[in-house]
Protein backbone atom coordinates (compact mmCIF):
# COMPACT_ATOMS: atom_id res chain seq x y z
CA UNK A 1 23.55 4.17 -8.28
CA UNK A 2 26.84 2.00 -7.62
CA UNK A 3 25.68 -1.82 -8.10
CA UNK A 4 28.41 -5.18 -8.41
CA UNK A 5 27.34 -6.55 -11.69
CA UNK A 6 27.15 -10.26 -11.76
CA UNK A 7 28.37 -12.51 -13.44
CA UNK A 8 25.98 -14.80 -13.62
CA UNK A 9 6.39 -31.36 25.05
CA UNK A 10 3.05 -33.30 25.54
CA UNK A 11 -0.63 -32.47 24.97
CA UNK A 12 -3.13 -32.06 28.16
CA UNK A 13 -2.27 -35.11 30.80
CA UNK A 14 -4.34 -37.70 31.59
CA UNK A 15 -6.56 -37.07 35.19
CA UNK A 16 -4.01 -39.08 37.93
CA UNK A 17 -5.94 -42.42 38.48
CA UNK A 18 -5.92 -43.79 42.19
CA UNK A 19 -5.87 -40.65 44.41
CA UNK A 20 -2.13 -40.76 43.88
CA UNK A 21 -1.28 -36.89 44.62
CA UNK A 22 1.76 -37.80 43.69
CA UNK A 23 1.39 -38.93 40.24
CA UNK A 24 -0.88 -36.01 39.73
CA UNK A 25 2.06 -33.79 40.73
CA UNK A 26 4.83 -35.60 38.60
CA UNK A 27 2.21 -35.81 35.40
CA UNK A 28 1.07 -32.15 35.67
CA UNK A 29 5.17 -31.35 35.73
CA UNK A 30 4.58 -32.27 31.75
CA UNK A 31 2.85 -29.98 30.36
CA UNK A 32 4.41 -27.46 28.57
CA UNK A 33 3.67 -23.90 29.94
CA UNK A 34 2.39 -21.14 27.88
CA UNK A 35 3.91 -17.52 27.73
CA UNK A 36 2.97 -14.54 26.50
CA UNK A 37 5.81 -12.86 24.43
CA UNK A 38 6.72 -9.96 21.85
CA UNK A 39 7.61 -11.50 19.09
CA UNK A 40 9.84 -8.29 17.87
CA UNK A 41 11.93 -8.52 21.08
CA UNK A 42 11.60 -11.69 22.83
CA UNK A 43 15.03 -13.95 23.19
CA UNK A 44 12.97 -17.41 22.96
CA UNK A 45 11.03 -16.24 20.36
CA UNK A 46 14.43 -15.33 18.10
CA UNK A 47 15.51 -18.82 19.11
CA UNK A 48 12.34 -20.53 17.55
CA UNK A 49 12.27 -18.43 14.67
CA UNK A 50 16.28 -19.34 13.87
CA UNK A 51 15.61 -22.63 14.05
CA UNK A 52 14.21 -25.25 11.64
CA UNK A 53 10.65 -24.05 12.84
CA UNK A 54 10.88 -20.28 11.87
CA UNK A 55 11.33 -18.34 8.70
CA UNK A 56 10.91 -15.14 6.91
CA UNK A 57 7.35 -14.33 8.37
CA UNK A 58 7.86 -15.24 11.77
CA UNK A 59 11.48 -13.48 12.07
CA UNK A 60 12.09 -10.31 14.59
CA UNK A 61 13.09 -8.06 11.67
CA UNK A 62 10.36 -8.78 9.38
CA UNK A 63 7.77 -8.76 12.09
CA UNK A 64 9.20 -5.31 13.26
CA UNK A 65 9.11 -3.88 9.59
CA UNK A 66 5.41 -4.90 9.04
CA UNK A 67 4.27 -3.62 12.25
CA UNK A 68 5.92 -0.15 12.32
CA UNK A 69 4.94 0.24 8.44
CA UNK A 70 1.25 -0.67 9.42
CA UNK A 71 1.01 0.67 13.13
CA UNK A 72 0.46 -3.33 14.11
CA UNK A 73 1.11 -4.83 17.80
CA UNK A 74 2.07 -8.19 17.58
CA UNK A 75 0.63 -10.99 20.05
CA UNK A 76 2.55 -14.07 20.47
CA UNK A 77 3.03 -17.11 22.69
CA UNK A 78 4.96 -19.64 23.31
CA UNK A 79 5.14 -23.22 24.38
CA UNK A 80 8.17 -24.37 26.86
CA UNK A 81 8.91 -27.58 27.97
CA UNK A 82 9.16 -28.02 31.60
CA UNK A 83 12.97 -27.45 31.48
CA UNK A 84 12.55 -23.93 29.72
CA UNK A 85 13.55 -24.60 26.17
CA UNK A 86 11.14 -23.05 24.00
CA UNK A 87 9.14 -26.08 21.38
CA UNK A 88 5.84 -23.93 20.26
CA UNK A 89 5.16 -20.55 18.91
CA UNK A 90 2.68 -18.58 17.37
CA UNK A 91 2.09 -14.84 16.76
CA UNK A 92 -0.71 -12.78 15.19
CA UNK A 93 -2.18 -9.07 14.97
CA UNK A 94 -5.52 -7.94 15.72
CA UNK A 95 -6.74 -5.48 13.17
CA UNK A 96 -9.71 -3.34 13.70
CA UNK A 97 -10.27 -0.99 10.65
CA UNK A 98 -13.29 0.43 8.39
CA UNK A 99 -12.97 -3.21 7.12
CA UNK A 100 -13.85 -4.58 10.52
CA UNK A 101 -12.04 -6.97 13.33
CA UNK A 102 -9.76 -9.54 12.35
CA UNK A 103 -7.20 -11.44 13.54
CA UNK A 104 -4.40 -12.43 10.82
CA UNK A 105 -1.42 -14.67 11.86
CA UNK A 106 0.53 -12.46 10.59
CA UNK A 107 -0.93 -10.20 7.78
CA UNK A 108 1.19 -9.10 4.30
CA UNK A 109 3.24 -12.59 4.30
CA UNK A 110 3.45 -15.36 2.14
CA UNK A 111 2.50 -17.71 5.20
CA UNK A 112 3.46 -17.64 8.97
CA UNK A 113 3.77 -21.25 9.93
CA UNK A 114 2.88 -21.89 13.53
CA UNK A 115 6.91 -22.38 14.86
CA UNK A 116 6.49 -26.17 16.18
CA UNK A 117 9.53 -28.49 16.85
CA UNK A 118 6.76 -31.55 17.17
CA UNK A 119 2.62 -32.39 16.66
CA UNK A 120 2.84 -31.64 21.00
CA UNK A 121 4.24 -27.90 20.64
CA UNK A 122 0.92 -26.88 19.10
CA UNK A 123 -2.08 -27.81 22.07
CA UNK A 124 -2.83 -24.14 24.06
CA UNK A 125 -0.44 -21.70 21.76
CA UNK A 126 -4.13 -20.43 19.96
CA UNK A 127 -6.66 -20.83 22.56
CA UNK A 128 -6.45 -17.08 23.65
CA UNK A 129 -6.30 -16.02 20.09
CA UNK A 130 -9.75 -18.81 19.03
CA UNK A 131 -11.18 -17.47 22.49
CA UNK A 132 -11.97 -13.89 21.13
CA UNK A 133 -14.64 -15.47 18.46
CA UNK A 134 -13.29 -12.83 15.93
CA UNK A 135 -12.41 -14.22 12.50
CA UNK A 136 -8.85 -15.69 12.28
CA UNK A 137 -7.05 -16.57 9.45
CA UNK A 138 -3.69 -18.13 8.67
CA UNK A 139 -1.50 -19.72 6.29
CA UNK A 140 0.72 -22.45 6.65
CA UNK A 141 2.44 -25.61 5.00
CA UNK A 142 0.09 -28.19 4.77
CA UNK A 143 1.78 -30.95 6.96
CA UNK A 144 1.81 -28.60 9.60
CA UNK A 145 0.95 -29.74 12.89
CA UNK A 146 -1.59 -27.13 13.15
CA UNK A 147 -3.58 -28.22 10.29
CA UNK A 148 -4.56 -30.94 12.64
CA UNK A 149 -6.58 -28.39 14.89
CA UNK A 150 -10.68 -28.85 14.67
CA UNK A 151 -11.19 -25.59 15.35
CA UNK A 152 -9.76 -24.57 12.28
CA UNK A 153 -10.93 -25.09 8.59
CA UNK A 154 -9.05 -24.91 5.44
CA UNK A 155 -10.47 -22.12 3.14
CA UNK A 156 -7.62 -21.92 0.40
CA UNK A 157 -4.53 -23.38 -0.94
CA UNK A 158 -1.72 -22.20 -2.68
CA UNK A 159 1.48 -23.74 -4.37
CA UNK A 160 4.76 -23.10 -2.67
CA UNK A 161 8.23 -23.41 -4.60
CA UNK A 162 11.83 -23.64 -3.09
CA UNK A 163 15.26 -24.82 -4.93
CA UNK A 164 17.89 -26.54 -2.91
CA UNK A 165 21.42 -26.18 -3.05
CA UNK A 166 22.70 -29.32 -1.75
CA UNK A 167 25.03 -28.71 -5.28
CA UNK A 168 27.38 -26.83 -6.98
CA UNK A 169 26.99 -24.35 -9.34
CA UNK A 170 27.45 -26.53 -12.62
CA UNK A 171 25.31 -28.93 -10.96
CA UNK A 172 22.29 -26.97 -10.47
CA UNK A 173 22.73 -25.75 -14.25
CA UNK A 174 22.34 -29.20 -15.29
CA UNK A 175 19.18 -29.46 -13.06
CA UNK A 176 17.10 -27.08 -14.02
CA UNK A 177 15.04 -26.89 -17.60
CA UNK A 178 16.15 -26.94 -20.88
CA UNK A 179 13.66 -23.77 -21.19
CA UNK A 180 15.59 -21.85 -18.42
CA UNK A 181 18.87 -22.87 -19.94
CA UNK A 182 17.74 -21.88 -23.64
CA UNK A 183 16.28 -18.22 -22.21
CA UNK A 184 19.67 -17.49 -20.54
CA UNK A 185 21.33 -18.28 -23.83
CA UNK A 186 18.86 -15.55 -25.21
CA UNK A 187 19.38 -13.30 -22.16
CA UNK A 188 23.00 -13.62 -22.71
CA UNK A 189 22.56 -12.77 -26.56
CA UNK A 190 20.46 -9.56 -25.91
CA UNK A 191 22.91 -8.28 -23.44
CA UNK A 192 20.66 -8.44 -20.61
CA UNK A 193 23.09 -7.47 -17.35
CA UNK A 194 22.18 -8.09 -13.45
CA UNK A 195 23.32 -6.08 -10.92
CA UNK A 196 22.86 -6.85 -7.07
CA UNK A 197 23.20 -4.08 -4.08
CA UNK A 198 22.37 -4.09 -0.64
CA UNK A 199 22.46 -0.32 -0.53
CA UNK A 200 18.66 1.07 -0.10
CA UNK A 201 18.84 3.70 -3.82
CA UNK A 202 18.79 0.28 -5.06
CA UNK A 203 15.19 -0.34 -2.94
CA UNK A 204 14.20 2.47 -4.28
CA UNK A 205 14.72 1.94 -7.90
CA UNK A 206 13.22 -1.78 -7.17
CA UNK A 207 10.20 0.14 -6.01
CA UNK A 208 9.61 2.00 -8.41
CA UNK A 209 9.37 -0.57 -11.22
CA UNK A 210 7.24 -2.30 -8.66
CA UNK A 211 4.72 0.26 -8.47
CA UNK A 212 5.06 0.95 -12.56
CA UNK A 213 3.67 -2.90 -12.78
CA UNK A 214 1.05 -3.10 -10.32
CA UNK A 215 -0.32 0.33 -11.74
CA UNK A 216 -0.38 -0.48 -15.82
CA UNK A 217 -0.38 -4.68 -15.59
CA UNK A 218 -3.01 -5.13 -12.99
CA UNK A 219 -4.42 -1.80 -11.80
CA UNK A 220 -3.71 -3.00 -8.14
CA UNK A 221 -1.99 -0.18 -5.54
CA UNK A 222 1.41 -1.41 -4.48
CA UNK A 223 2.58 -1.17 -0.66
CA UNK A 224 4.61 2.13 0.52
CA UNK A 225 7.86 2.77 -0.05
CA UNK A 226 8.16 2.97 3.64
CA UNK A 227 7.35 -0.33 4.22
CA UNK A 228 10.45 -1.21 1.86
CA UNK A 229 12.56 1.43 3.64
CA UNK A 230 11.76 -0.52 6.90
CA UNK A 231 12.39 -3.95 5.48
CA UNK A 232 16.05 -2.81 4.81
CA UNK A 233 16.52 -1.00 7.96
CA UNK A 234 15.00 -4.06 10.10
CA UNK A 235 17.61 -6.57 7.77
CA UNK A 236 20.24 -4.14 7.45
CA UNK A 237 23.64 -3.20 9.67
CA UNK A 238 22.97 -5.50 12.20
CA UNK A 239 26.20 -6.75 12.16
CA UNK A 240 24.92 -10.62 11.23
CA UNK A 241 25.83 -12.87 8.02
CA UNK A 242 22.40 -13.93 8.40
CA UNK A 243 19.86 -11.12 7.62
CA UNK A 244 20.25 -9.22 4.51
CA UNK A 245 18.54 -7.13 1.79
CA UNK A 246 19.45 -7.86 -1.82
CA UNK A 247 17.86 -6.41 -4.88
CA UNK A 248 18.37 -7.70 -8.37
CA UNK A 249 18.34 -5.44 -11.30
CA UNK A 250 18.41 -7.03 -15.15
CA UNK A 251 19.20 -4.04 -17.18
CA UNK A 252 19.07 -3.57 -20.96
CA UNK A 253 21.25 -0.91 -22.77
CA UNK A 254 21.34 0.70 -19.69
CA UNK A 255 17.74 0.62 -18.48
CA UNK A 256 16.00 -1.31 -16.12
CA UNK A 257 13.77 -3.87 -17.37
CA UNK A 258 13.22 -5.99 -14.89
CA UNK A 259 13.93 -6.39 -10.77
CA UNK A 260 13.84 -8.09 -7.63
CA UNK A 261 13.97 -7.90 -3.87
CA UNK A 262 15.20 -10.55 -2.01
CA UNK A 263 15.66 -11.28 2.07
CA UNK A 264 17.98 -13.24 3.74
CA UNK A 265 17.56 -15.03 6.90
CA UNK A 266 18.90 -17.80 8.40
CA UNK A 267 20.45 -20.16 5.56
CA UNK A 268 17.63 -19.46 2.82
CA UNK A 269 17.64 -16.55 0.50
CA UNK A 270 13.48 -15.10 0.40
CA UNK A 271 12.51 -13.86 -2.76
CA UNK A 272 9.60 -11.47 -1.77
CA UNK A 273 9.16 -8.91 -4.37
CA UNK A 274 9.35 -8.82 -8.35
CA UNK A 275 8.62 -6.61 -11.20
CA UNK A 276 9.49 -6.12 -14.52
CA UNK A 277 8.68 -4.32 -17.92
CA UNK A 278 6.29 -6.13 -20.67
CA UNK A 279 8.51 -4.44 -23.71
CA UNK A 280 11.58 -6.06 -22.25
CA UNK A 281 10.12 -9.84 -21.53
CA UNK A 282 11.54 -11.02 -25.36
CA UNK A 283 14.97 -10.41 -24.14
CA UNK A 284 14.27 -12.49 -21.16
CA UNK A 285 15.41 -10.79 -18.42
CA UNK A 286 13.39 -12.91 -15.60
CA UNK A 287 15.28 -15.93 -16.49
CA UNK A 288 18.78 -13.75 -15.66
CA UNK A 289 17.36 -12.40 -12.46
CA UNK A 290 16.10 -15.90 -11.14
CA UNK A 291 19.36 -17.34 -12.28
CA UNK A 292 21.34 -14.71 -10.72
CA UNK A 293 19.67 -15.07 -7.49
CA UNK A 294 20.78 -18.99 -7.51
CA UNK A 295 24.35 -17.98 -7.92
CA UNK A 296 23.94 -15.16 -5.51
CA UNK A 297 22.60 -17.87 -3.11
CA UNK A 298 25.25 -20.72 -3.81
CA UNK A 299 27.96 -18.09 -3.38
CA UNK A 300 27.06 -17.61 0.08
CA UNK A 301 26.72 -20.76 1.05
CA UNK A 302 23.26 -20.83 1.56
CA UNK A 303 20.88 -23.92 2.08
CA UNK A 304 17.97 -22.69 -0.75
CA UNK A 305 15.99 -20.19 -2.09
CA UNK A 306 12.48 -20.30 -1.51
CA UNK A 307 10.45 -18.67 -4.13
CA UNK A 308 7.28 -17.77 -1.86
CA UNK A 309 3.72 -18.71 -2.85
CA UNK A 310 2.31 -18.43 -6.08
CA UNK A 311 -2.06 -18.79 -6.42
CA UNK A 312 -3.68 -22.47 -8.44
CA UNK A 313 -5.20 -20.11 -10.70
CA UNK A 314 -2.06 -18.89 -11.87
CA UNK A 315 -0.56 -22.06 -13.79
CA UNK A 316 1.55 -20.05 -15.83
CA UNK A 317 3.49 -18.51 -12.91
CA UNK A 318 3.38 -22.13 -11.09
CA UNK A 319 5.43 -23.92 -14.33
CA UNK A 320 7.55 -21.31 -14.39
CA UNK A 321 8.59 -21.87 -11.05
CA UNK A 322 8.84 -25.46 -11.50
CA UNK A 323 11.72 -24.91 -13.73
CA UNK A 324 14.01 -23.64 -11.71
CA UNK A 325 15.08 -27.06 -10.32
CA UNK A 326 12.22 -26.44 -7.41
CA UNK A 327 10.93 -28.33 -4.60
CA UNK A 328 6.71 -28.06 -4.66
CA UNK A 329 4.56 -27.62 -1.39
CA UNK A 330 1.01 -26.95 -1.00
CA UNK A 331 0.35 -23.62 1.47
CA UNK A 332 -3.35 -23.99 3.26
CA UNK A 333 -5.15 -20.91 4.44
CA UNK A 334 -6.63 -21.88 7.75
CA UNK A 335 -10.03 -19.84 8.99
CA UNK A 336 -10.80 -20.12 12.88
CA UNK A 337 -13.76 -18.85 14.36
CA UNK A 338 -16.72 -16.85 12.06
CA UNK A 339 -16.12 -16.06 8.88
CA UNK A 340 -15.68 -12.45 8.18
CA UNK A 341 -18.71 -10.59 7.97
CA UNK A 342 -17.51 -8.59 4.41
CA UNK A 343 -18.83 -4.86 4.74
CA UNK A 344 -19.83 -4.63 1.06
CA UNK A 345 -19.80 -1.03 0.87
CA UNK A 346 -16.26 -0.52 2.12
CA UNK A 347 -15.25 -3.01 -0.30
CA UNK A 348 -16.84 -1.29 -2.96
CA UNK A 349 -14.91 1.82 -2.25
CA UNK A 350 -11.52 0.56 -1.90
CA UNK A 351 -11.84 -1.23 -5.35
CA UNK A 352 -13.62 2.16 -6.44
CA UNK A 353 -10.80 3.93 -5.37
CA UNK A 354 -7.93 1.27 -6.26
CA UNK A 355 -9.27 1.93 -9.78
CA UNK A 356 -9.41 5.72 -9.73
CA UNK A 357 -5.38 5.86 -8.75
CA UNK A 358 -4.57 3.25 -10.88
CA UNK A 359 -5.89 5.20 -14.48
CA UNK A 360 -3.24 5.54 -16.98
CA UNK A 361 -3.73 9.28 -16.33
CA UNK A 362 -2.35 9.19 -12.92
CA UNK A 363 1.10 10.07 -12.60
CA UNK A 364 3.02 7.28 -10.57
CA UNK A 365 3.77 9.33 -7.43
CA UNK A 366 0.00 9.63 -6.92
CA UNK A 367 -0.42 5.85 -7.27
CA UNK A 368 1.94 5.42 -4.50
CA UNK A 369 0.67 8.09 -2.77
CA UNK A 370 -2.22 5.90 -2.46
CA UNK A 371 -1.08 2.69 -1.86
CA UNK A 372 0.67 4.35 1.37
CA UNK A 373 -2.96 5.84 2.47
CA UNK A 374 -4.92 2.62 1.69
CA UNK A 375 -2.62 -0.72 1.26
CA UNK A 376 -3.06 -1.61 5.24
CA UNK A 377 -6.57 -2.21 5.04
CA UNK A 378 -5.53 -5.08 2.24
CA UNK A 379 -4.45 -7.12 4.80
């Protein structure tokens, strides 16, 4: 592999009062009208989603990558005000598996905020999805306007974490903790070196790290190498300054210890996937790829990095975030409609069989051999 090292709208109207047919007209003119759209193709849609409103989860490319990894199709709609300009939108996939029926808005993402450019763009853009009375669940920022909706319930929360780069490189040093600053000292000291490629071997050395973790740290399956080949197709050669795939490798004496995968779009830099070695954590190599990934950022001139979601009952991962000069945020999982009805045996299995592929006997290849056969019914 060849890497460049681093050196480091309105709500319903009111009823016309009077018999004015008039005013009934003029008010009903108002309302925004809802569209049905494909959120992988649709020009609106790409609109909202490079705006202030959109992100990661709700972008064409991502969207696309998920659903031809998964065999998805996407639903979406979206809310126009009556001159045409798109203000609301929202997507989501049915899934119907051995699991059961489910909507998820949208499933294998960090969240997929409901694309609103005000508290108005939000009235009609779920009523088709509520309608079907099969369990829906999504995850948003909690100030969302969506939040707001009766028909959906909070069920979970999560901590969110993004640095901004309103700054310049010495700047941002300054900023974040003495702790990060004394474990790049030690990173420096034990040679730790990160290398950054956009070429996919790189994706493919990420992945494989990835899967080495998931397997021997937490005997969980990790998703399919094709769904990481997608990513980097979808984000890849289209021309734009403002998709791209990036992966971070911290190397030590030549081998990798530690890795990460990160997306751009729009003016933010996504870090979605990261993995690293428990023999190599002394020499700190994290701290080098999360540092590297803030240069990486600044050098491009882009607006922040978000660092995704990270669980309550993971405090350690949530400080650790914190020190990286980070802006907190609380994601909400929202449930509409019944809650699941959890087929007990077909959960059994999968965790039966999540632990059978996951034995320190199994060679790697099977692992992932596995998590391409059974990682979309995760979702």
């Amino acid at each position: 592999m060849s890497f460049e090292t681093l050196t480091v709208s309105s709500g319903r109207p009111e009823p016309a009062t009077g018999g004015d047919p008039v005013g009934a007209v003029l008010e009903e003119s108002t309302v925004n009208a809802i569209s049905p759209a494909d959120p992988r193709t649709d020009s609106k849609w790409r609109q909202l989603a490079s705006g202030p409103a959109g992100g990661l989860f709700t972008s064409p490319p991502w969207i696309q990558a998920v659903c031809d990894s998964y065999g998805f199709t996407p639903e979406a709609r979206i809310s126009e005000a009556p001159d045409g300009t798109p203000v609301g939108g929202f997507a989501w996939v049915t899934v119907s598996d051995i699991r059961g029926e489910r909507i998820s808005a949208l499933p294998f993402c960090d969240r997929a905020d409901p694309m609103l450019t005000g508290p108005d763009a939000w009235p009609g853009l779920a009523d088709e999805a509520l309608a079907t009375g099969t369990p829906l669940t999504l995850r948003c920022f909690s100030d969302n306007p969506a939040t707001a909706d009766p028909r959906l319930r909070s069920v979970g929360e999560a901590a969110w974490h993004g640095t901004p780069l309103d700054c310049t490189e010495d700047e941002l040093y300054t900023r974040i903790s003495s702790t990060s600053r004394r474990n790049l000292k030690a990173a420096d000291r034990n040679n730790v070196t990160v290398a950054a490629s956009t070429e996919l071997d790189a994706v493919h050395a990420f992945h494989r790290l990835h899967v080495r973790l998931r397997k021997n740290k937490y005997r969980l399956l990790a998703q399919p190498v094709e769904f990481f080949e997608r990513i980097w197709q979808q984000f890849t050669g289209t021309g734009s300054d403002t998709t791209a795939v990036i992966t971070l490798l911290a190397e030590v004496d030549g081998e990798v210890a530690a890795g990460a995968m990160y997306l751009v779009w729009g003016d933010t830099l996504y870090y979605k996937f990261g993995a690293s070695l428990s023999e190599f954590l002394p020499m700190r190599p994290n701290d080098a790829l999360y540092w590297a990934a803030l240069k990486l950022a600044l050098s491009r001139g882009l607006r922040a990095v978000d660092w995704g979601i990270s669980d309550l009952d993971q405090p350690g991962l949530v400080s650790y975030k914190r020190k990286w000069a980070s802006e907190e945020r609380r994601v909400v999982t929202l449930r509409g409609g019944p809650d699941p009805t959890p087929k007990t045996e077909v959960g059994t299995m999968l965790g039966e069989l999540t632990r059978l592929f996951t034995e320190p006997s199994v060679p790697d290849e099977i692992s992932t051999q596995a998590g391409a056969l059974l990682y979309r019914h995760f979702c």
